[in-house]
C-alpha atoms as a PDB file:
ATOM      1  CA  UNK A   1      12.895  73.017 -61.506  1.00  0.00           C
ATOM      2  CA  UNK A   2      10.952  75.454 -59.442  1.00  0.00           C
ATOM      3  CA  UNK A   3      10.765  78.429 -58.926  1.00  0.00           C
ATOM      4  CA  UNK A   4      10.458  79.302 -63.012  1.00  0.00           C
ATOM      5  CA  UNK A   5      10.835  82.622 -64.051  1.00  0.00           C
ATOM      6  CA  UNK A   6       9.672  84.702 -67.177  1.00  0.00           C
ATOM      7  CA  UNK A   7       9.511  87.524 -68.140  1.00  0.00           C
ATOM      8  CA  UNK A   8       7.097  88.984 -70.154  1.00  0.00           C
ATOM      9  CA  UNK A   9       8.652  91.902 -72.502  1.00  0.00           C
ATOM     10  CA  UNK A  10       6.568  91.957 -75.580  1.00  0.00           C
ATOM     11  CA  UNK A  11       4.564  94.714 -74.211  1.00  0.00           C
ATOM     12  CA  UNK A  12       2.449  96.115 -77.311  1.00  0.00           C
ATOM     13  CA  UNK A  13       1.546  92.875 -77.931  1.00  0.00           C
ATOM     14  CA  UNK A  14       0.530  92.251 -74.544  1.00  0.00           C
ATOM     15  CA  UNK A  15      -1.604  95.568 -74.712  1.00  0.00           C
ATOM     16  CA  UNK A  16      -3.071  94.485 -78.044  1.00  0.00           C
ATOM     17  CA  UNK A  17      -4.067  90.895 -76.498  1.00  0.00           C
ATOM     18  CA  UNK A  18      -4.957  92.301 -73.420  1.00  0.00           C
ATOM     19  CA  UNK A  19      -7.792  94.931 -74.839  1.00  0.00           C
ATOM     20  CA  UNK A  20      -9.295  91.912 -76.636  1.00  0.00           C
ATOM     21  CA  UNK A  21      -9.427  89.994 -73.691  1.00  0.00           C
ATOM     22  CA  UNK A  22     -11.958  93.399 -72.041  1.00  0.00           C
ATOM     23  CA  UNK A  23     -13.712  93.516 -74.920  1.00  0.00           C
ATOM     24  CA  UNK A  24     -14.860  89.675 -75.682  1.00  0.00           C
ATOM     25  CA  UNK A  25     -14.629  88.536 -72.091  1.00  0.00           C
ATOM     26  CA  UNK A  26     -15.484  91.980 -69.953  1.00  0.00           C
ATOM     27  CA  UNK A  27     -12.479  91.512 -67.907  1.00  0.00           C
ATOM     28  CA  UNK A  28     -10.947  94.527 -66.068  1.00  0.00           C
ATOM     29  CA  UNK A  29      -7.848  96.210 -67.551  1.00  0.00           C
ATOM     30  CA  UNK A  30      -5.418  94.913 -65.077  1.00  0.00           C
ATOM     31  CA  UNK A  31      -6.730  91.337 -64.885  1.00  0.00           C
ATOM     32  CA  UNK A  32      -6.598  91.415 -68.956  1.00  0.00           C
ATOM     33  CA  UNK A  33      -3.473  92.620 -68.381  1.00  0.00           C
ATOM     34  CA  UNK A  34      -2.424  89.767 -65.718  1.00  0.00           C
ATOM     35  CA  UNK A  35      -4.238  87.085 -68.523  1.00  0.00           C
ATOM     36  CA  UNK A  36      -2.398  88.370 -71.618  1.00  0.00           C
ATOM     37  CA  UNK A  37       1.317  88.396 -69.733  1.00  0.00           C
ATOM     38  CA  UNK A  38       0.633  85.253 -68.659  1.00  0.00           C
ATOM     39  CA  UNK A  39      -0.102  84.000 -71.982  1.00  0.00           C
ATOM     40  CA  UNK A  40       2.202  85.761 -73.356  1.00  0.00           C
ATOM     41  CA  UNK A  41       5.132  83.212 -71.331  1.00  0.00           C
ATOM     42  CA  UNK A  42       2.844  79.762 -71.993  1.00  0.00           C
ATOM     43  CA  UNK A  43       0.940  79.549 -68.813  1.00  0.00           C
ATOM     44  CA  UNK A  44      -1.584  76.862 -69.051  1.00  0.00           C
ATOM     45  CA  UNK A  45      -3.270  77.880 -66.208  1.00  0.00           C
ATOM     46  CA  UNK A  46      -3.730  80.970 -64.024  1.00  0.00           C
ATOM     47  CA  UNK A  47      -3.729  81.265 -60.408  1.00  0.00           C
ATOM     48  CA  UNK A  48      -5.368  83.925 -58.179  1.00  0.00           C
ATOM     49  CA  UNK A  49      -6.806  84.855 -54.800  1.00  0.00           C
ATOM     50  CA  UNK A  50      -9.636  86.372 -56.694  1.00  0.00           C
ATOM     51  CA  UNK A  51     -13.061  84.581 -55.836  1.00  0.00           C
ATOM     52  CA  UNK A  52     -14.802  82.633 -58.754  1.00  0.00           C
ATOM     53  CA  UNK A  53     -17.907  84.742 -59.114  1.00  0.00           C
ATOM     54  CA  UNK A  54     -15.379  87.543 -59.986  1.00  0.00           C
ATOM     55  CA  UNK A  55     -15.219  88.871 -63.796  1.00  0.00           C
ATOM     56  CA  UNK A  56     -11.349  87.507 -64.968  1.00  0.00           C
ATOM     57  CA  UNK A  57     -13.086  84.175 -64.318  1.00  0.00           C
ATOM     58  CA  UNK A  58     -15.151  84.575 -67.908  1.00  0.00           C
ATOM     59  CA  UNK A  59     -11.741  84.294 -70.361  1.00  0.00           C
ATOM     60  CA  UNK A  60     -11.344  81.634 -72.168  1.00  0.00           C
ATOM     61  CA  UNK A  61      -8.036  82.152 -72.902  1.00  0.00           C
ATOM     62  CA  UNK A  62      -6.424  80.041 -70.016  1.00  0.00           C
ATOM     63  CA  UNK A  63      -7.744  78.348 -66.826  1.00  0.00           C
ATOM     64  CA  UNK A  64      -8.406  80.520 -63.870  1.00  0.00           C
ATOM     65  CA  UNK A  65      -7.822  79.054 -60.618  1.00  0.00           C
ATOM     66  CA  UNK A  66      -8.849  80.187 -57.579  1.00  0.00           C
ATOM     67  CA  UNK A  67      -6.568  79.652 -54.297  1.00  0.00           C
ATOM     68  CA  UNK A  68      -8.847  81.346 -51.745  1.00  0.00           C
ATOM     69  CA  UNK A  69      -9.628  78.394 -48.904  1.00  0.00           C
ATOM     70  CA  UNK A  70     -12.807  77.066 -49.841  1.00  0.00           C
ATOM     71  CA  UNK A  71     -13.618  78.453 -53.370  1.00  0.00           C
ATOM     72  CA  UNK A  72     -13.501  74.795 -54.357  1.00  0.00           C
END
């Protein structure tokens, strides 16, 4: 049922996770931060209104999906 909520409270780990993410992918802190929460819950996939040519778009860790009109 929609909407689900999580919350993610395993914040060291999410730090830890997150710093990894800057350093192999050369994502900013708060989009690592944004990835590794998301993760953190079991998100398959990742949904922003970020445009693909921008930097969290290099992880690896989950899809990134753009929802700005036309970035398809």
């Amino acid at each position: 049922r929609w909407p689900l909520t999580h919350w993610a409270t395993d914040t060291e780990q999410i730090i830890e996770n997150a710093y990894k993410e800057c350093a192999q992918y050369g994502l900013g802190a708060m989009d690592a931060l944004h990835i590794s929460a998301a993760i953190s819950v079991g998100a398959v996939e990742f949904l922003t209104y970020e445009k693909p040519e921008k930097s969290i778009f290099r992880t690896k860790s989950i899809q990134v999906i753009s929802i700005v009109p036309g970035s398809d």
